[in-house]
Protein backbone atom coordinates (compact mmCIF):
# COMPACT_ATOMS: atom_id res chain seq x y z
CA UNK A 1 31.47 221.25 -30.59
CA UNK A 2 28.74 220.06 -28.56
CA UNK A 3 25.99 222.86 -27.48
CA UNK A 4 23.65 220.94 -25.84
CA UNK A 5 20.64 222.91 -24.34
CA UNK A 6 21.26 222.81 -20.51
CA UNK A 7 22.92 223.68 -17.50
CA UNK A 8 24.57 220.42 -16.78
CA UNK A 9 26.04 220.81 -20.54
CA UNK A 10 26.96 224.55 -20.03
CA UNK A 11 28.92 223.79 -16.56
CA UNK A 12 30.16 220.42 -18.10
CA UNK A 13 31.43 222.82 -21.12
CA UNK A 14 32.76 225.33 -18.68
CA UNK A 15 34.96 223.07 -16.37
CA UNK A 16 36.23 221.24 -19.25
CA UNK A 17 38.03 224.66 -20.87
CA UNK A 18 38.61 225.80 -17.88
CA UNK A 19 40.84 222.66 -16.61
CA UNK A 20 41.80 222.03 -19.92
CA UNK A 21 42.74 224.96 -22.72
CA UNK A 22 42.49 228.28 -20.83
CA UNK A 23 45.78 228.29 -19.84
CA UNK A 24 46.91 228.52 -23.83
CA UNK A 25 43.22 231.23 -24.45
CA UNK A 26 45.39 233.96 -24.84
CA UNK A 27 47.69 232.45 -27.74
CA UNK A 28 45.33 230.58 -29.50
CA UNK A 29 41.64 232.26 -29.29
CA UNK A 30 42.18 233.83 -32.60
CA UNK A 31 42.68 230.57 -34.71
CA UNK A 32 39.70 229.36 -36.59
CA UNK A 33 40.58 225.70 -36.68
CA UNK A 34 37.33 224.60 -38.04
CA UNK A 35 34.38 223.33 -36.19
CA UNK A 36 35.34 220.01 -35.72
CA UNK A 37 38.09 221.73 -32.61
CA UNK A 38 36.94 224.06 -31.04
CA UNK A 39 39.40 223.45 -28.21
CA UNK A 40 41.31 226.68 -28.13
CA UNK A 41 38.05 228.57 -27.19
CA UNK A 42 35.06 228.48 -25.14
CA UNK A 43 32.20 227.96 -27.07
CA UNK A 44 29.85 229.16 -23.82
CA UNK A 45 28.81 232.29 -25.18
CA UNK A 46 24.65 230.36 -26.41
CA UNK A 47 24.86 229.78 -22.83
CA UNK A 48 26.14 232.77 -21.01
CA UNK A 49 23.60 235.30 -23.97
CA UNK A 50 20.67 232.87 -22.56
CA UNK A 51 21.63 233.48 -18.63
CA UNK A 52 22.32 229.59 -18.34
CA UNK A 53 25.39 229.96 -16.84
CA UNK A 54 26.49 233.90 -15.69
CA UNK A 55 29.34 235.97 -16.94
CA UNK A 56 30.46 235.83 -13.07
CA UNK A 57 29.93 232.44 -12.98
CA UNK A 58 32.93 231.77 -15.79
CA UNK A 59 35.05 234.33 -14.24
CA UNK A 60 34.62 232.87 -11.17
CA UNK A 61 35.74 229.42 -12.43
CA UNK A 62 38.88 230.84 -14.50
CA UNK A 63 40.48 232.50 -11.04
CA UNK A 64 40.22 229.69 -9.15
CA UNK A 65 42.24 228.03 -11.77
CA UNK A 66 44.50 231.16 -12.83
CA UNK A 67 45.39 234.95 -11.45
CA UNK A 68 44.08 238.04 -12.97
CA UNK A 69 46.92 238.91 -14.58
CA UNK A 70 46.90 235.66 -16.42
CA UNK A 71 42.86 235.33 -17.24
CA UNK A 72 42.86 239.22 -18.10
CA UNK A 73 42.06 238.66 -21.99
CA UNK A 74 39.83 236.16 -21.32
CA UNK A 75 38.00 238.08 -18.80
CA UNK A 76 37.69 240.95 -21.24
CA UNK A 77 36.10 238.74 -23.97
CA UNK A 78 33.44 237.57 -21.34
CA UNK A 79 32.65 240.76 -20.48
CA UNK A 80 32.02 242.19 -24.33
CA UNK A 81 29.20 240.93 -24.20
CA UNK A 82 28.29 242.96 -20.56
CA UNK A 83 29.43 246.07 -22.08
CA UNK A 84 27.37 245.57 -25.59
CA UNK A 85 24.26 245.24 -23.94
CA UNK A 86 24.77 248.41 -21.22
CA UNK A 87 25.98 250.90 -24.36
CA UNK A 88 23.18 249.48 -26.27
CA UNK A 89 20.98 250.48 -22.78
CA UNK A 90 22.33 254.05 -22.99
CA UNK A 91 21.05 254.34 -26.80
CA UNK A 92 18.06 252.20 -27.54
CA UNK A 93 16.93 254.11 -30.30
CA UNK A 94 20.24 252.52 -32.38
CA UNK A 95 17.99 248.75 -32.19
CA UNK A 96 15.04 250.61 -33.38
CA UNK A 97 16.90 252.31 -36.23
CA UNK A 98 18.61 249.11 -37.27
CA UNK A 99 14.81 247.60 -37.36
CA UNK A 100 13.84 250.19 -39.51
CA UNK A 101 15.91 250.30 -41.71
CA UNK A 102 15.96 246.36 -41.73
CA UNK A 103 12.47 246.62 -43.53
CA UNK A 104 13.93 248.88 -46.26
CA UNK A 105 16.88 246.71 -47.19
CA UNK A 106 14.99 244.01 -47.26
CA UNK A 107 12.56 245.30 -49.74
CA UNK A 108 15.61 246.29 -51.49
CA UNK A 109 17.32 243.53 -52.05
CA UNK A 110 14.83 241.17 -52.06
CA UNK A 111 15.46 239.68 -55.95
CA UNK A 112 19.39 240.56 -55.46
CA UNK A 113 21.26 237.84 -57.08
CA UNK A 114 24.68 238.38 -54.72
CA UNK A 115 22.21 238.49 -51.64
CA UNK A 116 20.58 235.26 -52.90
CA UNK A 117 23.98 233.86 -53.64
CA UNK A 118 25.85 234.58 -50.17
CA UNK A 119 22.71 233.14 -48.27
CA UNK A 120 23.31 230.00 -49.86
CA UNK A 121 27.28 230.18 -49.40
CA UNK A 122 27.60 230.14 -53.79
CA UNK A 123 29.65 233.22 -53.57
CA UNK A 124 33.10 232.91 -55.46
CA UNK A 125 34.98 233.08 -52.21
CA UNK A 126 35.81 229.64 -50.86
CA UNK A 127 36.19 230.68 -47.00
CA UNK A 128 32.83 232.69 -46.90
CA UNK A 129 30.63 229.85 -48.55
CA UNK A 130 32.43 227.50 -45.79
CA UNK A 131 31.46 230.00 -43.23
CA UNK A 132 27.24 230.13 -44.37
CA UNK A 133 27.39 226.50 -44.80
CA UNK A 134 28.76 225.73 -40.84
CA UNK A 135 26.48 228.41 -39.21
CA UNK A 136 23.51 226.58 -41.06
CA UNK A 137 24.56 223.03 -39.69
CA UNK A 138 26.22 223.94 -36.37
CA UNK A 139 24.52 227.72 -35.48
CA UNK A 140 27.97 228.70 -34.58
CA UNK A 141 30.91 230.57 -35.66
CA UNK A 142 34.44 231.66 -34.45
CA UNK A 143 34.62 235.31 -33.52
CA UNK A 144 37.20 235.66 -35.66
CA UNK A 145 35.58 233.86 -38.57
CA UNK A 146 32.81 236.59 -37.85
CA UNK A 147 34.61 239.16 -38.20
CA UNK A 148 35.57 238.18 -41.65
CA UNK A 149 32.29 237.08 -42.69
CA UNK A 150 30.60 240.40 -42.19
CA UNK A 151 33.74 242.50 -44.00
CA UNK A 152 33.07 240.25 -47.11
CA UNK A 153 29.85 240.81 -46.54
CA UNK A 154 29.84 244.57 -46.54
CA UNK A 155 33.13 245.19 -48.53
CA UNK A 156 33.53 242.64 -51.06
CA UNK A 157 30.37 241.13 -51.96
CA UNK A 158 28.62 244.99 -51.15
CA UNK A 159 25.20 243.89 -49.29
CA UNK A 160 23.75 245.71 -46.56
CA UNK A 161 25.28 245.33 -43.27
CA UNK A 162 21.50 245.28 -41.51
CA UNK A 163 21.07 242.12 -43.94
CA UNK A 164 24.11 240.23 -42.63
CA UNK A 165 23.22 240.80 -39.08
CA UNK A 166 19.47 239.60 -39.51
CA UNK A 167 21.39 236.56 -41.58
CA UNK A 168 23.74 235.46 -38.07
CA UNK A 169 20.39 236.65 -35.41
CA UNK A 170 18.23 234.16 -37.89
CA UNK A 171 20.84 230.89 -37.04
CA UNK A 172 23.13 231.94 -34.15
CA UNK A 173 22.46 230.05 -31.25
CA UNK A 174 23.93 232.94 -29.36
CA UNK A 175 22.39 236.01 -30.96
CA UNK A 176 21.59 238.66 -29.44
CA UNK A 177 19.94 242.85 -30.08
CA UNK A 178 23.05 243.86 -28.59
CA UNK A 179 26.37 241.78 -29.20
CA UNK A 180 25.18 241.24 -33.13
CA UNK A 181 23.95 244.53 -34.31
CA UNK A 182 26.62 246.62 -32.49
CA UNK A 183 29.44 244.07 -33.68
CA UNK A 184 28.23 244.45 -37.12
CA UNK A 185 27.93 248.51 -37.14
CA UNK A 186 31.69 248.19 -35.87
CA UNK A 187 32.82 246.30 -38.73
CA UNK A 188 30.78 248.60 -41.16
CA UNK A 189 32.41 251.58 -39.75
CA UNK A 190 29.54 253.12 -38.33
CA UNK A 191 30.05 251.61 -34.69
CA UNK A 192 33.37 253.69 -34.71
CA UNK A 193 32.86 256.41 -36.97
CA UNK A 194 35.49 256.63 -39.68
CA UNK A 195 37.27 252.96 -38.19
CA UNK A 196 36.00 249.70 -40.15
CA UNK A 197 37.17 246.24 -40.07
CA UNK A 198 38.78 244.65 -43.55
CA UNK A 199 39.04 241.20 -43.69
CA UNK A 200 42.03 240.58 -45.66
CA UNK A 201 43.96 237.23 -47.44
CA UNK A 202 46.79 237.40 -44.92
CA UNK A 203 44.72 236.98 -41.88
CA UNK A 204 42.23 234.58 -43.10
CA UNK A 205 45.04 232.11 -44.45
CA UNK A 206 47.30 232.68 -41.39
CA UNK A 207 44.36 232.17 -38.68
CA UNK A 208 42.65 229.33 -40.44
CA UNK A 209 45.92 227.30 -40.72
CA UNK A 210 45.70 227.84 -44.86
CA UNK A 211 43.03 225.53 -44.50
CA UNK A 212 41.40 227.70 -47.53
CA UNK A 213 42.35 228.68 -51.10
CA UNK A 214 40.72 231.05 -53.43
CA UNK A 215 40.56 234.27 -51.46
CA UNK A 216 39.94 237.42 -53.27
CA UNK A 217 38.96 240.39 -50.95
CA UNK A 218 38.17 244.05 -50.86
CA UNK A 219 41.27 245.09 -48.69
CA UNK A 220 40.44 248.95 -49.31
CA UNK A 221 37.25 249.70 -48.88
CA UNK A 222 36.57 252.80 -47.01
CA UNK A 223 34.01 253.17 -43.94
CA UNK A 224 30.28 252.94 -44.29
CA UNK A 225 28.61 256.46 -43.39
CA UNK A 226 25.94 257.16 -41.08
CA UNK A 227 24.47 260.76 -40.84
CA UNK A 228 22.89 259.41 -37.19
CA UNK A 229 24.62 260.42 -33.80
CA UNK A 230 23.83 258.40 -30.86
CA UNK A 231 24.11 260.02 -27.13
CA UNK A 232 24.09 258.17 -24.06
CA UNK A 233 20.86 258.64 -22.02
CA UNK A 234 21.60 259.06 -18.52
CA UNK A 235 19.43 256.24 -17.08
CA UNK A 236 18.93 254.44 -14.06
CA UNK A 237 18.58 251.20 -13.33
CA UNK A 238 17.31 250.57 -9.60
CA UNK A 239 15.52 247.95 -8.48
CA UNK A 240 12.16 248.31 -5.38
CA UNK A 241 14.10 248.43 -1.87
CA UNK A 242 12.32 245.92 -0.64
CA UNK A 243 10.50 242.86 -2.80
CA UNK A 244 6.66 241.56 -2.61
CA UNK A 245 5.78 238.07 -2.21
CA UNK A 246 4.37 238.33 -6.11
CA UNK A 247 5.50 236.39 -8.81
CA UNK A 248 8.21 236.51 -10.88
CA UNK A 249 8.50 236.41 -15.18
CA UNK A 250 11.68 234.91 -16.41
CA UNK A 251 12.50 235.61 -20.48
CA UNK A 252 15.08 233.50 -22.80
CA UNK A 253 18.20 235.90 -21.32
CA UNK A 254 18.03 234.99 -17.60
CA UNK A 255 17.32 231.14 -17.39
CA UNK A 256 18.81 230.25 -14.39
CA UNK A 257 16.96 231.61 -11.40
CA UNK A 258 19.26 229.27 -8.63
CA UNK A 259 22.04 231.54 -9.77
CA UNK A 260 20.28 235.32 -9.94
CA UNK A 261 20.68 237.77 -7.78
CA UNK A 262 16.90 237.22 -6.59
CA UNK A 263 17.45 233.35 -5.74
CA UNK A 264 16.57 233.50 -2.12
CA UNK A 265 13.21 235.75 -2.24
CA UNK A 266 10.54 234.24 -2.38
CA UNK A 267 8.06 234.69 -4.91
CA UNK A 268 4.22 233.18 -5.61
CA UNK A 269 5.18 231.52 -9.06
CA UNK A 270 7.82 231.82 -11.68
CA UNK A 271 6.60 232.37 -14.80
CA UNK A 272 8.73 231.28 -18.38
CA UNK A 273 8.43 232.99 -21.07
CA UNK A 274 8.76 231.49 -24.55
CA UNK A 275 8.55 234.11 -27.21
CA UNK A 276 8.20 232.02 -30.86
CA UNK A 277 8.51 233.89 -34.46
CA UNK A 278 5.24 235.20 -33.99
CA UNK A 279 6.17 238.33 -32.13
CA UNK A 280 9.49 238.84 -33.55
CA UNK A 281 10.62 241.13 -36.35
CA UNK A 282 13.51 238.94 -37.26
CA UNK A 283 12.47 235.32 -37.89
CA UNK A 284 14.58 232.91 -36.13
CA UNK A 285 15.37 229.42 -37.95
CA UNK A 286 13.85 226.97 -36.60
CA UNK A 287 16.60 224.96 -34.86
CA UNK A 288 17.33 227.93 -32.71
CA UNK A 289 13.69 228.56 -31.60
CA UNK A 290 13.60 224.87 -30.90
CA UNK A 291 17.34 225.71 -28.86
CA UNK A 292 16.01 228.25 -26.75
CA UNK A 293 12.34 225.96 -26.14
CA UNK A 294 15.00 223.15 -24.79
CA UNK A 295 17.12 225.43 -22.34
CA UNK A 296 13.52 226.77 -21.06
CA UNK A 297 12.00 223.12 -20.32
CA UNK A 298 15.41 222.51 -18.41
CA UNK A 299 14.98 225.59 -16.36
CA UNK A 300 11.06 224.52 -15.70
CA UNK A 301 12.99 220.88 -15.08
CA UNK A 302 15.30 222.41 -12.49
CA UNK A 303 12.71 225.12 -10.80
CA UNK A 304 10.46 221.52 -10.39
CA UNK A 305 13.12 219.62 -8.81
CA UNK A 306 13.23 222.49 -5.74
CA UNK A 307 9.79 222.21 -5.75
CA UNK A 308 8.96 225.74 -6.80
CA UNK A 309 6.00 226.36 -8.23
CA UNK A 310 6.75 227.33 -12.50
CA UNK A 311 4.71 227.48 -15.89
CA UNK A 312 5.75 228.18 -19.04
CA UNK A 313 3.76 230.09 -21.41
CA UNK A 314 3.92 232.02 -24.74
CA UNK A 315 4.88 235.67 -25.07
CA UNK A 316 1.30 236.79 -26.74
CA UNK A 317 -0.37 235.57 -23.12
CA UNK A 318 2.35 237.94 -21.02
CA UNK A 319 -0.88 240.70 -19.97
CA UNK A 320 -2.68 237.62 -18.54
CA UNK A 321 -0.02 237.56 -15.99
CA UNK A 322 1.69 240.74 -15.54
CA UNK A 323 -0.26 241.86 -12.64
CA UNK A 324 1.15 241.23 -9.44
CA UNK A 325 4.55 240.56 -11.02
CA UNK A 326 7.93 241.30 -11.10
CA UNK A 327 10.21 240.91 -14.28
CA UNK A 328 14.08 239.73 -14.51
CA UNK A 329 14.48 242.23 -17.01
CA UNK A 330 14.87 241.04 -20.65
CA UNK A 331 17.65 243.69 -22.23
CA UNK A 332 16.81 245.86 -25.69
CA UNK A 333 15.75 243.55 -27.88
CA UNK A 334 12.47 241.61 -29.29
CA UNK A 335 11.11 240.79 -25.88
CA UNK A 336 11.53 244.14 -24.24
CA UNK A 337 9.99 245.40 -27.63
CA UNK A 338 7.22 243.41 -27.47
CA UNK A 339 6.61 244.81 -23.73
CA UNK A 340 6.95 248.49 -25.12
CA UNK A 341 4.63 247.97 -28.07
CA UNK A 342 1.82 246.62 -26.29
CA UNK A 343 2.49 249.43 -23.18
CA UNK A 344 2.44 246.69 -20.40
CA UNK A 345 3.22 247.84 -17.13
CA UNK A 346 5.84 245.75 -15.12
CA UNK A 347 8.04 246.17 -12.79
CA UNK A 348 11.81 245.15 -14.07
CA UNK A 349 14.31 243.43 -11.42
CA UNK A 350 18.14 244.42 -12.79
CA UNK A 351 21.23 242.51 -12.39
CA UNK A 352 23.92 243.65 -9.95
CA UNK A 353 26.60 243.69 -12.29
CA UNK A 354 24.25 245.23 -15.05
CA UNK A 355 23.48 248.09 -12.74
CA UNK A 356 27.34 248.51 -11.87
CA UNK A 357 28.72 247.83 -14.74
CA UNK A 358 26.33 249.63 -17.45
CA UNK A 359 27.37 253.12 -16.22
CA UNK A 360 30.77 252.78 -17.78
CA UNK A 361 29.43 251.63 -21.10
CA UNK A 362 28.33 255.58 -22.17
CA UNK A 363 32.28 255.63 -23.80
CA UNK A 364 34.00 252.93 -26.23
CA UNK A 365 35.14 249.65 -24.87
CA UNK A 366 38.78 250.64 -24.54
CA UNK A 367 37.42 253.01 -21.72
CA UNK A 368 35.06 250.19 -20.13
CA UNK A 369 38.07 247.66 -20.18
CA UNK A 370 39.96 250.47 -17.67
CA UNK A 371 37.25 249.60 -14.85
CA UNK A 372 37.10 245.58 -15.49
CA UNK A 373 39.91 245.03 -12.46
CA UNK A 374 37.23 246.91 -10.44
CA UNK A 375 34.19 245.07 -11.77
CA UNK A 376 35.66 241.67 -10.97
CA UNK A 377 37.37 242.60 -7.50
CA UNK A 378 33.88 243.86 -6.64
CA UNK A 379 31.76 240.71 -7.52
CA UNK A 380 34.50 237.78 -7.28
């Protein structure tokens, strides 16, 4: 693995799988080989969940190597992430419930000797401590290996499901309000009412190459309940017809202006936006704050180098500049919170494929994945 914090890296990382292991994606993205080879997947998503490089910008890449037909379950696992953020859109109320009751659990099960002891990956389960121990060093995990970490989590060791998903936002270098909350309500069974995800010691030894012993799981645990519904809101997402010379404010999901739809207006000053652990309910560890500072100084790097006029400044001195501004606009999530809670006024700039492609996210994915062949004809 190598997630360095830049664009050369991401694009370096990108035509490397591309050229090299996409052709065998397909038959081999579900084996967790360890993180030492990581060859049979991706590993792009830090950079795609921080706008580095764009979800077009990989599909783009995989059909000039391969056909549709050939790229089609790779194409769908680039755009999860699309769809996670436009059904989390639809309900945003879900990321302020999971907040909530965030504060609770943690309350809860503060002095909790099996939340203490899967934290520090000294469970009795040889896989799972494995799993803490290499999203501590390397703030990365399979999606498979995911998967079964949060259905131990839930079924087996019995902790909160808010907990585990604060535990992978705190070191993930790809974490994100949508992708990581919504992922672990589906393998609760609350994402899905009535459908969870078990982890079981078939899979694990079979997808890992037996590369673990000692796995004793809770194969029949029944869903997690929810009393709470969630219905879509029918929102809009349109952007002004016709742009402003003002300047523009660029947060940690959109950091690569030469590729945005917006990259040919031009605009007073771009503005950076770092947003520390100061304004965010869930504290990040420190090597992913220090992540997404990197992959911001390379954007203020490249903005310099076209000679375009950039600053970078802390989320807690946004009002200073949101006057005469337009926004990239930063998803559900701690930023857009922060925005809300302090009822600043801006003006948000939307994503072509966010606009087209959030109104089919008001269903399950299964429905989404019908209208992919149309998304990607449309913007490829």
């Amino acid at each position: 693995m190598n997630i360095l914090a830049s664009r050369a890296s991401a694009i370096e990382n990108l035509n490397k799988f591309v050229n090299k292991n996409l052709f065998e994606y397909s038959k081999l993205r579900n084996f967790d080989y360890g993180p030492d080879n990581r060859s049979n997947i991706s590993c792009l998503s830090p950079y795609i969940t921080h706008g580095i490089i764009s979800e077009l910008e990989v599909i783009k890449k995989s059909l000039n190597k391969f056909s549709f037909s050939k790229n089609e379950k790779f194409i769908q696992e680039v755009l999860w992430r699309t769809y996670w953020k436009g059904w989390l859109e639809l309900r945003p109320s879900v990321w302020t419930d999971y907040l909530n009751e965030l504060k609770k659990k943690r309350e809860e099960f503060k002095e909790n000797a099996n939340f203490k002891n899967a934290i520090e990956g000294n469970t009795n389960i040889e896989c799972f401590n494995e799993w803490v121990n290499e999203l501590k060093n390397h703030n990365y995990l399979h999606n498979h290996a995911r998967m079964w970490f949060a259905s131990i989590w839930v079924f087996t060791l019995e902790l909160p499901w808010q907990l585990g998903a604060e535990f992978f936002m705190k070191h993930l270098y790809d974490g994100d309000a949508a992708a990581n909350t919504l992922g672990w309500r589906w393998v609760a069974g609350i994402q899905t009412q009535g459908k969870n995800y078990l982890a079981s010691e078939w899979n694990i030894a079979k997808f890992t190459n037996n590369r673990f012993s000692n796995i004793k799981l809770n194969e029949n645990a029944p869903p997690k309940t929810t009393d709470k519904t969630y219905s879509a809101l029918n929102l809009e997402f349109n952007n002004p017809q016709s742009l402003e010379e003002k300047n523009l404010l660029i947060f940690e999901n959109n950091l690569s202006f030469e590729i945005s739809d917006f990259n040919t207006q031009k605009f007073k000053k771009i503005i950076l936006i770092m947003n520390g652990n100061e304004n965010r309910a869930i504290k990040l560890e420190e090597k992913v704050i220090r992540f997404k500072s990197q992959l911001i100084e390379d954007q203020k790097k490249r903005l310099e180098e076209k000679s375009i006029d950039c600053e970078i400044i802390n989320l807690s001195q946004l009002q200073n500049f949101i006057q005469d501004s337009y926004s990239l606009y930063p998803t559900v999530g701690e930023n857009l919170d922060y925005i809300n809670n302090n009822d600043l006024k801006i003006e948000f700039l939307y994503r072509k494929l966010d606009q087209f492609s959030w109104q089919y996210c008001n269903k399950g994915f299964f429905n989404f994945k019908n209208y992919i062949p149309k998304i990607v004809t449309i913007f490829t």
